[in-house]
C-alpha atoms as a PDB file:
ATOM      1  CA  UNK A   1       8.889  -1.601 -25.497  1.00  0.00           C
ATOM      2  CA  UNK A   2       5.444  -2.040 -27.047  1.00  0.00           C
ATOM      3  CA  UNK A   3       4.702  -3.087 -30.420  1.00  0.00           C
ATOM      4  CA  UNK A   4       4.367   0.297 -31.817  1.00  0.00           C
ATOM      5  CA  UNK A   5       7.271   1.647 -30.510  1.00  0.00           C
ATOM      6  CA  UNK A   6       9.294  -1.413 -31.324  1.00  0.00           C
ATOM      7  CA  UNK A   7       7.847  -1.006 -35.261  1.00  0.00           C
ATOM      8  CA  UNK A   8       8.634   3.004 -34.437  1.00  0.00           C
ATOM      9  CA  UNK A   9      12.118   2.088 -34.052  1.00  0.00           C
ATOM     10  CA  UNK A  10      12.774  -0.445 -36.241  1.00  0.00           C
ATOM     11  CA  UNK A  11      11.151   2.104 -38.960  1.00  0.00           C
ATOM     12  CA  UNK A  12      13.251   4.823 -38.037  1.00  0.00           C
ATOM     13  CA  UNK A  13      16.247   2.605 -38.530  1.00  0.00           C
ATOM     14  CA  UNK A  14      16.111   1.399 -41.779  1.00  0.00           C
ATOM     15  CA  UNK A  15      15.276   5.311 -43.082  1.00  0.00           C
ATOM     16  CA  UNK A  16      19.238   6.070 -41.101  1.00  0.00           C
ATOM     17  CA  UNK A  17      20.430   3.378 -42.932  1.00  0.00           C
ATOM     18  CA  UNK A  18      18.886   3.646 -46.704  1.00  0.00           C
ATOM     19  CA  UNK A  19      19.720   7.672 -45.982  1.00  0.00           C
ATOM     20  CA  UNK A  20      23.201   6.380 -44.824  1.00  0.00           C
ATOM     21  CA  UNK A  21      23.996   3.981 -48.165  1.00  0.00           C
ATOM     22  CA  UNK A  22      22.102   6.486 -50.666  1.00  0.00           C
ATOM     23  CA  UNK A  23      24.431   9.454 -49.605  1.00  0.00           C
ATOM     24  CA  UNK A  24      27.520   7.677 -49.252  1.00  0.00           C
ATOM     25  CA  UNK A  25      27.514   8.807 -46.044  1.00  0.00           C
ATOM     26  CA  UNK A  26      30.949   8.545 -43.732  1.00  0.00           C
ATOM     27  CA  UNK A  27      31.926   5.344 -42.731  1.00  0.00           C
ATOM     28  CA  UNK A  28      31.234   6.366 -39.127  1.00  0.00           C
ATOM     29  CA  UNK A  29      27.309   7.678 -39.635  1.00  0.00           C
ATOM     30  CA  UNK A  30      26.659   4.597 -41.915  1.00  0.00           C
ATOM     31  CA  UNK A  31      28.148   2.278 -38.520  1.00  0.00           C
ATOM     32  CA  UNK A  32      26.145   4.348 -36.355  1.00  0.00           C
ATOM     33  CA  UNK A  33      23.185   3.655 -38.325  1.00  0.00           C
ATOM     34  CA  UNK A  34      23.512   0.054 -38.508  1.00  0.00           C
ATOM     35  CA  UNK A  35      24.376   0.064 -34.499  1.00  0.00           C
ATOM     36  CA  UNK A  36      20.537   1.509 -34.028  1.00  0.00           C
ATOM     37  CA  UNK A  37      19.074  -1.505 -36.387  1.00  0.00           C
ATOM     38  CA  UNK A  38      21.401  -3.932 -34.404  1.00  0.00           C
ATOM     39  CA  UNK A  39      20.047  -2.390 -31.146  1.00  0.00           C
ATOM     40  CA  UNK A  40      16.408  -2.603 -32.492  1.00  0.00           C
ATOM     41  CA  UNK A  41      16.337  -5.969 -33.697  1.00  0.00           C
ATOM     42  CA  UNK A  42      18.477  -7.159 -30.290  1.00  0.00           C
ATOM     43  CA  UNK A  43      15.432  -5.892 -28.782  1.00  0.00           C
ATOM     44  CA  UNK A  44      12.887  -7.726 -30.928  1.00  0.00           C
ATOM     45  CA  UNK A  45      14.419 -10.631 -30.533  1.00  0.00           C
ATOM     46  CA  UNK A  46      15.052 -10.439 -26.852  1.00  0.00           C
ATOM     47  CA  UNK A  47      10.783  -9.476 -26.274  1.00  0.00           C
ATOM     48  CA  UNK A  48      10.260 -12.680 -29.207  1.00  0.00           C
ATOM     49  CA  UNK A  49      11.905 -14.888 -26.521  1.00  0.00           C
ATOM     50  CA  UNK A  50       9.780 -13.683 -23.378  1.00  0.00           C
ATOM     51  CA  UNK A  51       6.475 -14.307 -25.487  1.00  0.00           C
ATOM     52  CA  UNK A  52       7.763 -17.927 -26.524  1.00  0.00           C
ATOM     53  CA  UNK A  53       8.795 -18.543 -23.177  1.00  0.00           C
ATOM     54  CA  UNK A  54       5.364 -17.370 -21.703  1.00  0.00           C
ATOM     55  CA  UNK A  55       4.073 -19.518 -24.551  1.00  0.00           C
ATOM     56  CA  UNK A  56       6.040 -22.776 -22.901  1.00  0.00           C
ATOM     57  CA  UNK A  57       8.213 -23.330 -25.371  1.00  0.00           C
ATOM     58  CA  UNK A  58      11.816 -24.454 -24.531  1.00  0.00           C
ATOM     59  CA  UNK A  59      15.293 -23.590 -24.690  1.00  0.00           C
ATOM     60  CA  UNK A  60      15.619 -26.083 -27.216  1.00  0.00           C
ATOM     61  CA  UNK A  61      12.886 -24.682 -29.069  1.00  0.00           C
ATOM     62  CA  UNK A  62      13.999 -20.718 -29.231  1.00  0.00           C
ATOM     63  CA  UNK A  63      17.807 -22.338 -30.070  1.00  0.00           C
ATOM     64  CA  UNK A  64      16.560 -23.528 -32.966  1.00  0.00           C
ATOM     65  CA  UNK A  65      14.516 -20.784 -34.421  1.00  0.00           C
ATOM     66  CA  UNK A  66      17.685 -18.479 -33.398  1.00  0.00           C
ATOM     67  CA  UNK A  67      20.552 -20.963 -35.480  1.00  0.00           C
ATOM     68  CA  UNK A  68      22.538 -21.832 -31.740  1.00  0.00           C
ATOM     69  CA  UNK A  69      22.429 -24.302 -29.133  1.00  0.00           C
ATOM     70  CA  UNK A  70      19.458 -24.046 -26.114  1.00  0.00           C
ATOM     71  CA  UNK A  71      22.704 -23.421 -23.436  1.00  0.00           C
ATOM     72  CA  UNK A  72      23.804 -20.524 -25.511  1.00  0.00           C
ATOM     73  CA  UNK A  73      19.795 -19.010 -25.860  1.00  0.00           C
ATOM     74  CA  UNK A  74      19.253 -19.977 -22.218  1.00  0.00           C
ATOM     75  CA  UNK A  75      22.752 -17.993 -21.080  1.00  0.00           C
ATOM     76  CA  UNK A  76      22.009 -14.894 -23.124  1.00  0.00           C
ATOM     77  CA  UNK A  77      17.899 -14.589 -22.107  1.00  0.00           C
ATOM     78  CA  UNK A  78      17.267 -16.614 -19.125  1.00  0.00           C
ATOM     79  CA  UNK A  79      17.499 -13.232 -17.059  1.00  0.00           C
ATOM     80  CA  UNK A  80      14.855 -11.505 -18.732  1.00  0.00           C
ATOM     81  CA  UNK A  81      12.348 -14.327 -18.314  1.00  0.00           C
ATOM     82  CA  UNK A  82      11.505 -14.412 -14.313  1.00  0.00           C
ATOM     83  CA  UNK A  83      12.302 -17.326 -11.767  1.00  0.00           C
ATOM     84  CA  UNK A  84      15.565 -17.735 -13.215  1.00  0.00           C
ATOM     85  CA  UNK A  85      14.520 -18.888 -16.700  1.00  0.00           C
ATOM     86  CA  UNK A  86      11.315 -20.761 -16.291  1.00  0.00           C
ATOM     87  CA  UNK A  87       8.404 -19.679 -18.362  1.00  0.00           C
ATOM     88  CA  UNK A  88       6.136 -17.060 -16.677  1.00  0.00           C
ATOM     89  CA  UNK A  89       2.813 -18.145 -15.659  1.00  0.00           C
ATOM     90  CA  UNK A  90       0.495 -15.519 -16.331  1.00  0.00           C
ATOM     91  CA  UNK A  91      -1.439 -14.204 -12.938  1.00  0.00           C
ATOM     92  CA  UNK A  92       1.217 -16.156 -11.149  1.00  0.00           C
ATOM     93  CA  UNK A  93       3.718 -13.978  -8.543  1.00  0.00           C
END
C-alpha cells in the first residue's frame, strides 16, 4: 500500500467513524467502522516496521516504540521483513 492510499484509507476511516458516533449509528455499523481504522492502522504499523527494519534498526528498537517486548514485535513482523527477519539490504537478492 503506498502512502497515498494508506492516507486514502486511513481518511476514509475516520469519516465511517465520526459519521458512525454523530448519528448514533447501530452498535454493529459503529464496530464495523472501527474494524476498518483497526485494519488501517494494523497496516501502517506493519509498513512502519519494514521501513525501520530496512533502516537497521532492531527488534529491540521497534519493541519499544510499539509498548512490547522485541520477541513479541519480532513474532508478529519478522515474516513481512525478508530472510526470515533480518533487515533488507536494498539492491541485495
Amino acid at each position: 500500500m503506498s502512502t497515498w492510499e494508506g492516507r486514502w484509507h486511513l481518511t476514509q476511516a475516520r469519516k465511517r467513524l465520526d459519521a458512525t458516533l454523530a448519528n448514533r449509528a447501530d452498535s454493529l455499523d459503529a464496530l464495523e467502522a472501527a474494524g476498518y481504522l483497526r485494519w488501517c492502522l494494523d497496516h501502517a504499523v506493519e509498513a512502519y516496521v519494514v521501513q525501520a527494519r530496512e533502516q537497521g534498526r532492531s527488534w529491540a528498537a521497534i519493541g519499544r516504540a510499539l509498548g512490547c517486548s522485541r520477541q513479541a514485535v519480532r513474532a508478529r513482523f519478522a515474516s513481512t521483513t525478508e530472510h526470515g527477519g533480518d533487515p533488507v539490504i536494498p539492491g541485495r537478492a
